[in-house]
N, C-alpha and C. Protein backbone atom coordinates (compact mmCIF):
# COMPACT_ATOMS: atom_id res chain seq x y z
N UNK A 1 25.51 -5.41 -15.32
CA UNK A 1 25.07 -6.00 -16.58
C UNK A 1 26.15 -6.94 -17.12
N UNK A 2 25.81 -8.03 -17.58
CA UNK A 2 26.46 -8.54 -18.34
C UNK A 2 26.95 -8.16 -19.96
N UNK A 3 28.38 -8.76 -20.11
CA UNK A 3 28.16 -8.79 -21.54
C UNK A 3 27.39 -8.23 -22.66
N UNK A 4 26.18 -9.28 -22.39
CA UNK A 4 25.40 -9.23 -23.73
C UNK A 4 24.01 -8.73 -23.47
N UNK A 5 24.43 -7.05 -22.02
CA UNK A 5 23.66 -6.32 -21.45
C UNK A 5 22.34 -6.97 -20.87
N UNK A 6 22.30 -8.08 -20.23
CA UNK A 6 21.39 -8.78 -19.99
C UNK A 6 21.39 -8.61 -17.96
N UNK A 7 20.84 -8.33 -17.20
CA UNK A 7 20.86 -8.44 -15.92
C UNK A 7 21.80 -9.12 -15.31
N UNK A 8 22.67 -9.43 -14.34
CA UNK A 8 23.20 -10.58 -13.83
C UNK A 8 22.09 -11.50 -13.14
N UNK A 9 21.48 -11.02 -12.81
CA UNK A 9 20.21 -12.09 -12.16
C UNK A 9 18.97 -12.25 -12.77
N UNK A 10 19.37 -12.14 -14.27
CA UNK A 10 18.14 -13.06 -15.23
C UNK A 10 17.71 -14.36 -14.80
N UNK A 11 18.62 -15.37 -14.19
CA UNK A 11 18.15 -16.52 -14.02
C UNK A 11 16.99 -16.50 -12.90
N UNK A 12 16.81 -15.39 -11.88
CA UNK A 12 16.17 -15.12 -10.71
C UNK A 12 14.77 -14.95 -11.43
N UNK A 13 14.57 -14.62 -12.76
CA UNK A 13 13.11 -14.47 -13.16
C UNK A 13 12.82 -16.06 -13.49
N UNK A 14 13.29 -17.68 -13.50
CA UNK A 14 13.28 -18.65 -13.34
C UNK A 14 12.52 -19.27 -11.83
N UNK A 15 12.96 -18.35 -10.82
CA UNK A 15 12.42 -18.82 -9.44
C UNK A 15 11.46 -18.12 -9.10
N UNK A 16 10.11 -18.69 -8.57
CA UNK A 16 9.38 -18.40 -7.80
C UNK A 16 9.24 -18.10 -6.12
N UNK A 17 8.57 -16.66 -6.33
CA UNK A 17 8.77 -16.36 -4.75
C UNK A 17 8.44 -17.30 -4.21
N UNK A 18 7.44 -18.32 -4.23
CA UNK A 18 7.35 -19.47 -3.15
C UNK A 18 8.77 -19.56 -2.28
N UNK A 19 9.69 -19.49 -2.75
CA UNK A 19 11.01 -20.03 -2.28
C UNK A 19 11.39 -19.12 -1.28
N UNK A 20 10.85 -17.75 -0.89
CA UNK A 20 11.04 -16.93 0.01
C UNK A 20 10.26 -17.26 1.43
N UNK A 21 9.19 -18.18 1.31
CA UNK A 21 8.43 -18.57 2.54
C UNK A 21 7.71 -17.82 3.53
N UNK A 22 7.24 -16.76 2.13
CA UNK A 22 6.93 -15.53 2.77
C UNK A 22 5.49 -15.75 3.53
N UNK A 23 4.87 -14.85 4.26
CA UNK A 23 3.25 -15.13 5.19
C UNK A 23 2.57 -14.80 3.89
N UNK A 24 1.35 -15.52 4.25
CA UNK A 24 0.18 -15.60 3.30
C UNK A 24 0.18 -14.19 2.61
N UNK A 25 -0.27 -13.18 3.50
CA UNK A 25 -1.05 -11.72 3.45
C UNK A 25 1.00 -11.13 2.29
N UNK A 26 1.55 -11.83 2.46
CA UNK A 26 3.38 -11.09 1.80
C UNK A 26 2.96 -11.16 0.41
N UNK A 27 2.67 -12.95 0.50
CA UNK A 27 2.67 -13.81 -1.00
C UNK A 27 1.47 -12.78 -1.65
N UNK A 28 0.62 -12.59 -0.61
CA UNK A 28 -0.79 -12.47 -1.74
C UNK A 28 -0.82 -10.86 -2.28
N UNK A 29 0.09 -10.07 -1.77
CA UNK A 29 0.42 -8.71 -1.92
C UNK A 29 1.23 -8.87 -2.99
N UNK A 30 2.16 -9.29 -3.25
CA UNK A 30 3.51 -9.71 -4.17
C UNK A 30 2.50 -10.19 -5.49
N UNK A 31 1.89 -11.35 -5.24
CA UNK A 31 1.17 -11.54 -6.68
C UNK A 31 0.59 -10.62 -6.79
N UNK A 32 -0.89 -9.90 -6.15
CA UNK A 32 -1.63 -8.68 -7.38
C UNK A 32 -0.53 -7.97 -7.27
N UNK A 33 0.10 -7.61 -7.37
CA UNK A 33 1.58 -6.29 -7.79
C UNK A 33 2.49 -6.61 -8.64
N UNK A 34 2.17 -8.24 -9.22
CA UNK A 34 3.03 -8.22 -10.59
C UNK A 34 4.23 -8.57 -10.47
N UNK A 35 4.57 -9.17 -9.19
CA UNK A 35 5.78 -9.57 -8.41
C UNK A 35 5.79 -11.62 -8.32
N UNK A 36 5.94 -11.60 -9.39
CA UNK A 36 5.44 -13.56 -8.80
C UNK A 36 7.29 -14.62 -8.91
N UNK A 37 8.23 -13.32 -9.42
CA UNK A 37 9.66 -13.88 -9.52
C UNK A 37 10.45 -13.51 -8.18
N UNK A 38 11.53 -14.13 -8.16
CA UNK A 38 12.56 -13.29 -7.40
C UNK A 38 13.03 -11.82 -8.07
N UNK A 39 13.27 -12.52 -9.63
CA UNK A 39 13.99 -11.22 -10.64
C UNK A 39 13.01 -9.88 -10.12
N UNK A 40 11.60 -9.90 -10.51
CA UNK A 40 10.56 -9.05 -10.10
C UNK A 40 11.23 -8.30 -9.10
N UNK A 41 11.26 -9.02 -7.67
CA UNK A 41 11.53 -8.40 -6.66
C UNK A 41 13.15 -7.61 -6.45
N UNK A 42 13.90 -8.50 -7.03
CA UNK A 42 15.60 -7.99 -7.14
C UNK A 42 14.90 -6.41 -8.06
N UNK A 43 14.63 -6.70 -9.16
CA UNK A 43 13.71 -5.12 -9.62
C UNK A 43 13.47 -3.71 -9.07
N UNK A 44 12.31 -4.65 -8.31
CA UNK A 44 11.17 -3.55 -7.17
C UNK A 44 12.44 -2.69 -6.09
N UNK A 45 13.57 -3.78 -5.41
CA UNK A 45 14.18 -3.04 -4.27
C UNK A 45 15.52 -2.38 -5.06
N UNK A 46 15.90 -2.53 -5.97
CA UNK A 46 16.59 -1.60 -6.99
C UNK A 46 16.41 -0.46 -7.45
N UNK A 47 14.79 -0.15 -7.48
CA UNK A 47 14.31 1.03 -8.08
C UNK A 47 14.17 1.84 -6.94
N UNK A 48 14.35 1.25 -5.48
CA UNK A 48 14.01 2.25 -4.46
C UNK A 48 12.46 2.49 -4.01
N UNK A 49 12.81 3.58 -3.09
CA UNK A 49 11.33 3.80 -2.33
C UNK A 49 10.24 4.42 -3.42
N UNK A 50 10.86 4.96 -4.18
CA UNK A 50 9.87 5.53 -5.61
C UNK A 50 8.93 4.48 -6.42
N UNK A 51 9.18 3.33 -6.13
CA UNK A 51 8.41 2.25 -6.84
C UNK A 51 7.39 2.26 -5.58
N UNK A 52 7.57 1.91 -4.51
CA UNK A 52 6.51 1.29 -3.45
C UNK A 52 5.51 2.61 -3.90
N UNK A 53 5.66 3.73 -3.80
CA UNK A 53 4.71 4.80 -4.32
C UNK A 53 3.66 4.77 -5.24
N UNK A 54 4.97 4.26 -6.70
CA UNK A 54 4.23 4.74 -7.77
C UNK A 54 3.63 3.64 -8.64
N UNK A 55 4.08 2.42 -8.08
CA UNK A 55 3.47 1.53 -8.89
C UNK A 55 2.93 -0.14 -7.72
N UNK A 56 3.01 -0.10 -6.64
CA UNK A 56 2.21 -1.14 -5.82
C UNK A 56 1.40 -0.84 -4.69
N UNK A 57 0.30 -2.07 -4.79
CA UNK A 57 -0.89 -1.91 -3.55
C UNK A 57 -0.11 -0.91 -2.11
N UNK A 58 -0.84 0.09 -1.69
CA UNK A 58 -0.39 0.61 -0.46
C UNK A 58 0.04 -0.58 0.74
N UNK A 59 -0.66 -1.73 0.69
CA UNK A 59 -0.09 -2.91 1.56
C UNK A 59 1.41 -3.07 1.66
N UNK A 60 1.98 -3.27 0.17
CA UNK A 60 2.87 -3.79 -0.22
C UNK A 60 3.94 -3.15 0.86
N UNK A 61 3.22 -1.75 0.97
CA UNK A 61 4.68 -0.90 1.97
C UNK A 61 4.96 -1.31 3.51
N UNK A 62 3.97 -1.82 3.65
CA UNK A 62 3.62 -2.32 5.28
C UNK A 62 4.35 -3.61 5.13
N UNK A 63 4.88 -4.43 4.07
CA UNK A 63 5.62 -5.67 3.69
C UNK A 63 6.95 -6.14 3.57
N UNK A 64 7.20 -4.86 3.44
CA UNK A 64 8.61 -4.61 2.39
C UNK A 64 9.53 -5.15 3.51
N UNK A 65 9.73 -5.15 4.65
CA UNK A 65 10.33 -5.52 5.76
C UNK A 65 10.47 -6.70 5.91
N UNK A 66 9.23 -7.58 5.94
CA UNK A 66 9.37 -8.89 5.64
C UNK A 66 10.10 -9.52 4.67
N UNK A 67 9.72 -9.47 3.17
CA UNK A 67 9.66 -9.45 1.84
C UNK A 67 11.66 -9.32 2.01
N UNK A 68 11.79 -8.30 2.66
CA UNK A 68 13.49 -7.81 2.04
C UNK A 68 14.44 -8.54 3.02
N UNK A 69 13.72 -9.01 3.95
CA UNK A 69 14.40 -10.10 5.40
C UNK A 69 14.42 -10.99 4.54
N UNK A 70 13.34 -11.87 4.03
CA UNK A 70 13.28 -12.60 3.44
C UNK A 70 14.47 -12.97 2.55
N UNK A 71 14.23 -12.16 1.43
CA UNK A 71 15.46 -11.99 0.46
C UNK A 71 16.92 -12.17 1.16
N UNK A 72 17.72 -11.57 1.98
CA UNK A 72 18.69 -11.43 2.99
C UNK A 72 18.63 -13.20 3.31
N UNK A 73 17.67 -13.73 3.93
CA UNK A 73 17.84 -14.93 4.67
C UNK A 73 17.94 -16.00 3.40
N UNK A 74 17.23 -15.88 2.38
CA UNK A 74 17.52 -16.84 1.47
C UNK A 74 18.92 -16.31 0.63
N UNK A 75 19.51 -15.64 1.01
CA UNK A 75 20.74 -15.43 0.09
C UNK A 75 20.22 -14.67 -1.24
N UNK A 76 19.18 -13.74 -1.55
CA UNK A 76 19.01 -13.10 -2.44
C UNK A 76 18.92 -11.35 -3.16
N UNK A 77 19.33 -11.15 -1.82
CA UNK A 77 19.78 -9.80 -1.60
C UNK A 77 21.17 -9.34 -2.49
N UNK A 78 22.18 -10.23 -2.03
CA UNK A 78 23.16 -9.29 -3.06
C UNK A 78 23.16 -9.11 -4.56
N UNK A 79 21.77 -9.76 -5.12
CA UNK A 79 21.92 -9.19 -6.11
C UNK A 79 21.26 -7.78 -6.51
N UNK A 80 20.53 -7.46 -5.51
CA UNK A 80 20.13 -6.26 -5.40
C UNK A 80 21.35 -5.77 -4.85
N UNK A 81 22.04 -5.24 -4.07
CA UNK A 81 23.52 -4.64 -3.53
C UNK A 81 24.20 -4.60 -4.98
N UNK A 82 24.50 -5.74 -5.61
CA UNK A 82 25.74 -6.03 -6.96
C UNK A 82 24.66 -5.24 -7.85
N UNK A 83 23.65 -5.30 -8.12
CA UNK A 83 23.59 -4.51 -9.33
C UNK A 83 23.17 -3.35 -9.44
N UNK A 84 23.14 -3.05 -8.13
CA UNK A 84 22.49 -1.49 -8.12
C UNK A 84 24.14 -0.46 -8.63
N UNK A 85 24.89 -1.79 -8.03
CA UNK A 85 26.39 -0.65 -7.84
C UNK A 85 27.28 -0.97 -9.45
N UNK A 86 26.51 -1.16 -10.26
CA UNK A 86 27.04 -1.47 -11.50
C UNK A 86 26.68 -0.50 -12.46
């Protein structure tokens, strides 16, 4: 957290997953699940395997592999790593 208790990767709710280049069937799982940011997703893999459970489409779990490669290859992973450990 920052400072003024605000996320370090607030600006990540600014970018759209488009930018992950994820497959059709990724993108279209990610939107109905309420996932249409990066921030969203830095979120979802923060909270752990207890979210894929309790709050997205059963698809979403068959995804997460992609979805978290994804993240990793665009450089968006450590903010999931940095803020989990904060």
């Amino acid at each position: 957290m920052t400072a003024n208790n605000l996320p370090e990767h607030k600006h990540l709710y600014d970018v759209s997953i488009d930018v992950l280049e994820l497959s059709e069937q990724a993108w279209s799982v990610c939107v109905r699940g309420g996932m249409r940011r990066i921030g969203d997703l830095v979120d979802f893999y923060r909270r752990g395997p207890d979210a894929m459970i309790d709050s997205r489409p059963p698809a979403f779990q068959l995804l997460t592999g992609e979805i978290k490669q994804s993240l990793i290859d665009k450089g968006y992973w450590h903010y999931v790593d940095r803020d989990a450990d904060e």
